[in-house]
PDB file of N, CA and C in Angstrom:
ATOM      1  N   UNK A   1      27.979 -54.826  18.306  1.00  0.00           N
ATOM      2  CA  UNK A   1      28.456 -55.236  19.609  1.00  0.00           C
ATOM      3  C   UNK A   1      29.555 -56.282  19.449  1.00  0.00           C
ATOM      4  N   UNK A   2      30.495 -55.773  19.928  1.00  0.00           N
ATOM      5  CA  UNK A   2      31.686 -56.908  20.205  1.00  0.00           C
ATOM      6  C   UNK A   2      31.678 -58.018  21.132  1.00  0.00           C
ATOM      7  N   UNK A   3      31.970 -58.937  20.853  1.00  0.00           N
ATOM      8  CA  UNK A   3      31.917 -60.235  21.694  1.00  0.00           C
ATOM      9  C   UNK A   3      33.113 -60.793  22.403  1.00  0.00           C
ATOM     10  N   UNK A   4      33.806 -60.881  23.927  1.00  0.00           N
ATOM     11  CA  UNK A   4      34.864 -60.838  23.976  1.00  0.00           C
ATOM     12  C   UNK A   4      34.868 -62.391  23.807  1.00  0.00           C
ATOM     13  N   UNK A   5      35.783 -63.029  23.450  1.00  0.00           N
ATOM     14  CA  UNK A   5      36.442 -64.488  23.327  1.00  0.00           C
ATOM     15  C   UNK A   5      37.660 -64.252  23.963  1.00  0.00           C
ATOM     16  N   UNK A   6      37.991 -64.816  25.412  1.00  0.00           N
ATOM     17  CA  UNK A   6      39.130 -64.887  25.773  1.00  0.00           C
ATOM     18  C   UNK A   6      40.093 -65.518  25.713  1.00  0.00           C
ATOM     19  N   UNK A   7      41.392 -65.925  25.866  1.00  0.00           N
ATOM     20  CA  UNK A   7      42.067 -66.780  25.197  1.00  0.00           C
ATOM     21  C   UNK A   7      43.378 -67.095  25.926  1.00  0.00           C
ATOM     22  N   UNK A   8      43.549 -68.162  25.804  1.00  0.00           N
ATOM     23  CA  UNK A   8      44.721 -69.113  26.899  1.00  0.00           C
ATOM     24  C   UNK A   8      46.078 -68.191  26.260  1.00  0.00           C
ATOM     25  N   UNK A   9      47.278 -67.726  26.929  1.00  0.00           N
ATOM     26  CA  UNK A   9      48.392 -67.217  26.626  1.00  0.00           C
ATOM     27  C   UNK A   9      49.294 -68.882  26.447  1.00  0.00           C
ATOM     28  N   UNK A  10      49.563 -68.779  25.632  1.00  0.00           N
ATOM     29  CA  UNK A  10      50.471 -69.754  24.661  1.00  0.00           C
ATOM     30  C   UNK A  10      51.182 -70.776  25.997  1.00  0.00           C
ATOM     31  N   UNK A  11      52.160 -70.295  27.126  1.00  0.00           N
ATOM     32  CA  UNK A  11      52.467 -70.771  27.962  1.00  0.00           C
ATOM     33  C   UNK A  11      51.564 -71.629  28.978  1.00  0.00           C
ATOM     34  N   UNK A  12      50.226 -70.914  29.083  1.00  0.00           N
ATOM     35  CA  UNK A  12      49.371 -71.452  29.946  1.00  0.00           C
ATOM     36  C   UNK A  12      48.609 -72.554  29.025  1.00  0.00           C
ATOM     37  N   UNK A  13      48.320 -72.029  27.952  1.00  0.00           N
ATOM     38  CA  UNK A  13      47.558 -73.229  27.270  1.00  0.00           C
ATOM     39  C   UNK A  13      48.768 -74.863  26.871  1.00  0.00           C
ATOM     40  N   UNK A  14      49.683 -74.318  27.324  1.00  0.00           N
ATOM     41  CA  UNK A  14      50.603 -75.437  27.056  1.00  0.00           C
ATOM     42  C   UNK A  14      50.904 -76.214  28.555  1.00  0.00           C
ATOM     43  N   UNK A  15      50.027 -75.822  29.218  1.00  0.00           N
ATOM     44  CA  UNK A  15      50.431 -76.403  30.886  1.00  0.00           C
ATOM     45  C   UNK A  15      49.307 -77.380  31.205  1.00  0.00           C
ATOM     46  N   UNK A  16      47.956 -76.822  30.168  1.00  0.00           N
ATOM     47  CA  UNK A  16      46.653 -77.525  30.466  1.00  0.00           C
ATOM     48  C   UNK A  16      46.567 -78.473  29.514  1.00  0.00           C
ATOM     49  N   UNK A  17      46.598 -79.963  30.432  1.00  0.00           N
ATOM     50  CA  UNK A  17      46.324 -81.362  30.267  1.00  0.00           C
ATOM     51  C   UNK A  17      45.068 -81.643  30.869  1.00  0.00           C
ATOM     52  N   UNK A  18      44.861 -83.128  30.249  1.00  0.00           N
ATOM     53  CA  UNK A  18      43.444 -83.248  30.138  1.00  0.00           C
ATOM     54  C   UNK A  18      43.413 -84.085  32.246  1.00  0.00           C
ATOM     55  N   UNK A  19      44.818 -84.121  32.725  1.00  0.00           N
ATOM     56  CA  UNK A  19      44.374 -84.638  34.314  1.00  0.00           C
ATOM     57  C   UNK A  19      44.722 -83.591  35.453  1.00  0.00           C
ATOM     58  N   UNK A  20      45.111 -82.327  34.580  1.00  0.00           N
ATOM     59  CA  UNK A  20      45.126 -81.176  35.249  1.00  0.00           C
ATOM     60  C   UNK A  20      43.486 -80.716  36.221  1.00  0.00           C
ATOM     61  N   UNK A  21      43.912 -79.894  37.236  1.00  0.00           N
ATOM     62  CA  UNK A  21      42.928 -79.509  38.325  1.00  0.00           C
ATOM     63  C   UNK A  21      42.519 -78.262  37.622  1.00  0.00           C
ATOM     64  N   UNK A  22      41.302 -77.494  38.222  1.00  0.00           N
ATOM     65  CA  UNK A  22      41.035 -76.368  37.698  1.00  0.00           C
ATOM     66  C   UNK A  22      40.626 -75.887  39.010  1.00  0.00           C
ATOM     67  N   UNK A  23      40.685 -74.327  39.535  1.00  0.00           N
ATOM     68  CA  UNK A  23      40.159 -73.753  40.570  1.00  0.00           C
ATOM     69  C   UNK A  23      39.202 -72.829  40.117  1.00  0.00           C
ATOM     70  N   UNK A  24      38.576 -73.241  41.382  1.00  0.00           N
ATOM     71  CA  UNK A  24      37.179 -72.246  40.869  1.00  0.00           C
ATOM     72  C   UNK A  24      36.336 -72.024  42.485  1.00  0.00           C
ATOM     73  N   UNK A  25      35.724 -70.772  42.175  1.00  0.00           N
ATOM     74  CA  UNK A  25      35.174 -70.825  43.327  1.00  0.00           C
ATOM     75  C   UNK A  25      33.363 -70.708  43.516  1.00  0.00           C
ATOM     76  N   UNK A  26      32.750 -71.060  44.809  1.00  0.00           N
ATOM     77  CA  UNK A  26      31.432 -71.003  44.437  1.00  0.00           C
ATOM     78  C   UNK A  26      31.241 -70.894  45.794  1.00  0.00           C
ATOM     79  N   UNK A  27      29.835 -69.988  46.111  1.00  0.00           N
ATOM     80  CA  UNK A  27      29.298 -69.838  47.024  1.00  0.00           C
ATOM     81  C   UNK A  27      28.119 -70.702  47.689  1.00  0.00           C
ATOM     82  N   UNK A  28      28.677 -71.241  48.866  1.00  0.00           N
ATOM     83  CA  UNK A  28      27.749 -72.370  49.321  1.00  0.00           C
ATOM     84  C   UNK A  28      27.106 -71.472  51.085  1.00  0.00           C
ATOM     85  N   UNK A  29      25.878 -72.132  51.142  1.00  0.00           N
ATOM     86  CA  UNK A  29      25.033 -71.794  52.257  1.00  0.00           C
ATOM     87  C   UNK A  29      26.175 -72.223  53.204  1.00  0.00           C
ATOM     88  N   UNK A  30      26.094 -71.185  54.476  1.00  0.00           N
ATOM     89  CA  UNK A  30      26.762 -71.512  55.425  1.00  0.00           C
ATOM     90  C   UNK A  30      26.548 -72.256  56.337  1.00  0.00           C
ATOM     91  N   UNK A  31      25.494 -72.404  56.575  1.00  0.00           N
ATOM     92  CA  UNK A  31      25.111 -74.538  57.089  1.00  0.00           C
ATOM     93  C   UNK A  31      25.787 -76.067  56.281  1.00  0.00           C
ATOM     94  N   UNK A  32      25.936 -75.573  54.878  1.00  0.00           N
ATOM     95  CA  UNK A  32      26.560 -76.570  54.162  1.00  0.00           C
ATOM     96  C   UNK A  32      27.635 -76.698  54.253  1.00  0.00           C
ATOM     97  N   UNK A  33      28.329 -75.582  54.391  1.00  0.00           N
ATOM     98  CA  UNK A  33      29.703 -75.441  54.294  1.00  0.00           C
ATOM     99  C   UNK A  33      30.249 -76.063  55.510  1.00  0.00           C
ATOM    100  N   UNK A  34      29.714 -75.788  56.958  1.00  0.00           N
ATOM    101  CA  UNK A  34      29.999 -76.206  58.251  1.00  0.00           C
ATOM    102  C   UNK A  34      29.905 -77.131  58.179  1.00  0.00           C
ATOM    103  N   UNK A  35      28.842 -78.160  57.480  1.00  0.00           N
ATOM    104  CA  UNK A  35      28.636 -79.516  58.012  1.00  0.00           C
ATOM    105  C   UNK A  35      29.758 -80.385  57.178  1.00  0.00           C
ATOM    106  N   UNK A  36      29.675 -79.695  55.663  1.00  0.00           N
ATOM    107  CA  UNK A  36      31.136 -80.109  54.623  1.00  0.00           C
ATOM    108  C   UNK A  36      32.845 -80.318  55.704  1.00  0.00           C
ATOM    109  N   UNK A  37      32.727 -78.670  55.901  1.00  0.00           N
ATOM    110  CA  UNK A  37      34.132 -78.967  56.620  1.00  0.00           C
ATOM    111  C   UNK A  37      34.269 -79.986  58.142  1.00  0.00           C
ATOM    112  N   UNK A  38      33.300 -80.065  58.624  1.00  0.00           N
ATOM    113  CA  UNK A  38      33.084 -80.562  59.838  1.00  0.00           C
ATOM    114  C   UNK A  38      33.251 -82.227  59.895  1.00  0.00           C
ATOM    115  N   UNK A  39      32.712 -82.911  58.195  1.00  0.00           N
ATOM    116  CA  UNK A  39      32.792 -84.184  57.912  1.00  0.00           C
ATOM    117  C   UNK A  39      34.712 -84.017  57.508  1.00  0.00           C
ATOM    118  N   UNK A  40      35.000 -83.100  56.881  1.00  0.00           N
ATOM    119  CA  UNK A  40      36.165 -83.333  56.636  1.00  0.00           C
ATOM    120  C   UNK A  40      36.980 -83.442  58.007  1.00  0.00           C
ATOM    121  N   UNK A  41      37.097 -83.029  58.816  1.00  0.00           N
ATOM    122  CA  UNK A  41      37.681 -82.689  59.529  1.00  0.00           C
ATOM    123  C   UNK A  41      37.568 -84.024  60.671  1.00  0.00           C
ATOM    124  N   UNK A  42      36.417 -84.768  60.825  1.00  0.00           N
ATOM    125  CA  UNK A  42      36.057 -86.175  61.181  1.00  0.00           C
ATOM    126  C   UNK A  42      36.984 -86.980  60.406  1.00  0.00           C
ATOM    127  N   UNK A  43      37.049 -87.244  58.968  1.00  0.00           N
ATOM    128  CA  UNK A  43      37.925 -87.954  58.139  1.00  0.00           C
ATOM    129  C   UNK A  43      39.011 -87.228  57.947  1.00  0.00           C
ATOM    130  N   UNK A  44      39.529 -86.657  58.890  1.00  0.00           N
ATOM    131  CA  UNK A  44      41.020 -86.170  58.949  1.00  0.00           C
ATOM    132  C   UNK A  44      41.004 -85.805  57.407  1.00  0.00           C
ATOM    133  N   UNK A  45      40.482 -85.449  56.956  1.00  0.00           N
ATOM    134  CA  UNK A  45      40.702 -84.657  55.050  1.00  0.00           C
ATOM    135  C   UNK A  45      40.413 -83.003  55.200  1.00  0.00           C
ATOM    136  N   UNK A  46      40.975 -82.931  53.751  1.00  0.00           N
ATOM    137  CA  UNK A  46      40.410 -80.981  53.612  1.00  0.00           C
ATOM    138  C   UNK A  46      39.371 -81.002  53.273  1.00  0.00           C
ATOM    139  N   UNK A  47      38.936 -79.967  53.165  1.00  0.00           N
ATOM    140  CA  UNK A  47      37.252 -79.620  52.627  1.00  0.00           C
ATOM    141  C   UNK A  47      37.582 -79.947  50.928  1.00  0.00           C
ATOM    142  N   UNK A  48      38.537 -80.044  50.408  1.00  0.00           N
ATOM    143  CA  UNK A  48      38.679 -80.303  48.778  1.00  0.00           C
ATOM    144  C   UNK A  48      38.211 -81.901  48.483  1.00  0.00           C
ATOM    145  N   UNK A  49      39.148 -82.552  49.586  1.00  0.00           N
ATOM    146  CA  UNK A  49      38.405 -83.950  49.478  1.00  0.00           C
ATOM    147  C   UNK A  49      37.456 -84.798  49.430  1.00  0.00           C
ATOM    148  N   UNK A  50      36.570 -83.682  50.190  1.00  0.00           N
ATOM    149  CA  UNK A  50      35.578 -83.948  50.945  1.00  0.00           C
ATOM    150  C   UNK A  50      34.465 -83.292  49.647  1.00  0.00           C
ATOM    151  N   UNK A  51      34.732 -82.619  49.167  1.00  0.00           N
ATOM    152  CA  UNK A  51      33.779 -81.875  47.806  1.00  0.00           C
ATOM    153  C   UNK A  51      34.428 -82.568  46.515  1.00  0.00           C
ATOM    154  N   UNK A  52      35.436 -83.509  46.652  1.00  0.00           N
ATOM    155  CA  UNK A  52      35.604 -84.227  45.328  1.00  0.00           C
ATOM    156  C   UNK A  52      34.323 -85.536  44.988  1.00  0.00           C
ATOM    157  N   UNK A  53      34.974 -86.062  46.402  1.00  0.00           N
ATOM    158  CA  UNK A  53      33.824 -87.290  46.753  1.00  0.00           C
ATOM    159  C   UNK A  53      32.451 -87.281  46.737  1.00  0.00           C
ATOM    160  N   UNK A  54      32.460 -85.888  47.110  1.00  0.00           N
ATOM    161  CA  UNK A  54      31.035 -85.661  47.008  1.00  0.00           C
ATOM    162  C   UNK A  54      30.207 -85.627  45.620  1.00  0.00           C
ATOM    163  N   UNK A  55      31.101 -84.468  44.614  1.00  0.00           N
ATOM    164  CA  UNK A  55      30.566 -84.366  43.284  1.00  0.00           C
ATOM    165  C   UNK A  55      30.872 -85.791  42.386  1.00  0.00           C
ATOM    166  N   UNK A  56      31.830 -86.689  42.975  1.00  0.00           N
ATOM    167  CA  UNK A  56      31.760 -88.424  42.154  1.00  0.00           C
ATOM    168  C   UNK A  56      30.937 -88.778  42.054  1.00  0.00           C
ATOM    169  N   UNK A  57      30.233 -88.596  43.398  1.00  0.00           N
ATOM    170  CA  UNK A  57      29.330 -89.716  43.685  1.00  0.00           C
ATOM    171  C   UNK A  57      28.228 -88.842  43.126  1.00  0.00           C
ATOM    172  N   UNK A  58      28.005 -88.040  43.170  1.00  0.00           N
ATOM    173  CA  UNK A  58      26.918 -87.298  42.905  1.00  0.00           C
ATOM    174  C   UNK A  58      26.973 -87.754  41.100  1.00  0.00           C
ATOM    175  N   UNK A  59      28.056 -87.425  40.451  1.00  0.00           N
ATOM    176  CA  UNK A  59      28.130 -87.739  39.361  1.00  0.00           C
ATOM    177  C   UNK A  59      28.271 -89.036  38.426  1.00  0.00           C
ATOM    178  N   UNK A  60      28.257 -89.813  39.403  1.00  0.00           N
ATOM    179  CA  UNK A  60      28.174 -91.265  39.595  1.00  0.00           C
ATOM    180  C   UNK A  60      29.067 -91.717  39.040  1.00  0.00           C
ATOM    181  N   UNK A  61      30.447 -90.948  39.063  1.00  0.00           N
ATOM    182  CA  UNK A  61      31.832 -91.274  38.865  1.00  0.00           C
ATOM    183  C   UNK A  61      32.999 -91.906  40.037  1.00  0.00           C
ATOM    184  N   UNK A  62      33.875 -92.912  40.205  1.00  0.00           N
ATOM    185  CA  UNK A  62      34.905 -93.459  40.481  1.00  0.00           C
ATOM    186  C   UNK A  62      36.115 -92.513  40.159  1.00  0.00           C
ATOM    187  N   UNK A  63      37.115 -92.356  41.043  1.00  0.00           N
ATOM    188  CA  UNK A  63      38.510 -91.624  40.370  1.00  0.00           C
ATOM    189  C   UNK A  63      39.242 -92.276  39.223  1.00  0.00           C
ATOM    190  N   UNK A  64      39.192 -93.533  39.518  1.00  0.00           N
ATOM    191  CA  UNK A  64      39.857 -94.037  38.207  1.00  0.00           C
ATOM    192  C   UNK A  64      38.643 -94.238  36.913  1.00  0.00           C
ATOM    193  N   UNK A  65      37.309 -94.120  36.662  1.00  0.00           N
ATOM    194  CA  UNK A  65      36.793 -93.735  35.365  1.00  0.00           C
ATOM    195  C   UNK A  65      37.272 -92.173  35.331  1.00  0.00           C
ATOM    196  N   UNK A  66      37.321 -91.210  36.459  1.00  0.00           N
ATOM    197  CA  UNK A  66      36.859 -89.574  35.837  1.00  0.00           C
ATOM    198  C   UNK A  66      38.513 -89.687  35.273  1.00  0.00           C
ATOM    199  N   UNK A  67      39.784 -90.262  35.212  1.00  0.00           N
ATOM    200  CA  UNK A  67      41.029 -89.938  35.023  1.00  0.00           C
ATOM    201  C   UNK A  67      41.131 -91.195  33.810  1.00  0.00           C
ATOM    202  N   UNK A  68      40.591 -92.718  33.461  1.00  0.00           N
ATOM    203  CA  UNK A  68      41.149 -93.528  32.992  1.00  0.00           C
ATOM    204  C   UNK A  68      42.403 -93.661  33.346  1.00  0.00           C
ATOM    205  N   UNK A  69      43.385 -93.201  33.559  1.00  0.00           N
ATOM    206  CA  UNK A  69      44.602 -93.391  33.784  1.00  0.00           C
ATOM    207  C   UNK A  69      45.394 -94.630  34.215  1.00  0.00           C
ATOM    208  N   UNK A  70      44.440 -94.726  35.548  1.00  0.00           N
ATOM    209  CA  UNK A  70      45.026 -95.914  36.639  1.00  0.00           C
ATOM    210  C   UNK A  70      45.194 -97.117  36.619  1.00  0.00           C
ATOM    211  N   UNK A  71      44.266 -97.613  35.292  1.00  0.00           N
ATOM    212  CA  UNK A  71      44.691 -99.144  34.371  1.00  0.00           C
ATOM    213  C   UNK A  71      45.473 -99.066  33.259  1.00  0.00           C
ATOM    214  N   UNK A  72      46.005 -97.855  33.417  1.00  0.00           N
ATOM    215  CA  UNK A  72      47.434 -98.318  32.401  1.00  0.00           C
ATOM    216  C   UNK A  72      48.594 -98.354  33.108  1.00  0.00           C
TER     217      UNK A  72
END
């Protein structure tokens, strides 16, 4: 049995940095999702914002630890 290993095309793997975004998608209950976009939409934000903050905190991360960046 063959095992596939897929693999970044030379151009793309040269685009991905370590403060680059990644998209991805996932299926959430549709009560969650309403009440998600519904807070966003209270804080004038997108639903992206609103699911960043969420997984920080959940992850008990700050933007400037998940990036280091922002104290240099």
């Amino acid at each position: 049995m063959t095992v596939f290993k897929p693999r970044l095309l030379p151009a793309v793997a040269a685009k991905r940095t370590h403060g680059d975004t990644v998209k991805t998608t996932v299926e959430l209950p549709g009560e969650l999702w309403r009440a998600a976009k519904i807070r966003a939409m209270d804080e004038r934000a997108d639903l992206r914002t609103v699911l960043i903050r969420a997984l920080e905190q959940y992850l008990g991360q700050t933007p400037a630890a998940r990036t280091g960046s922002e104290d240099r």
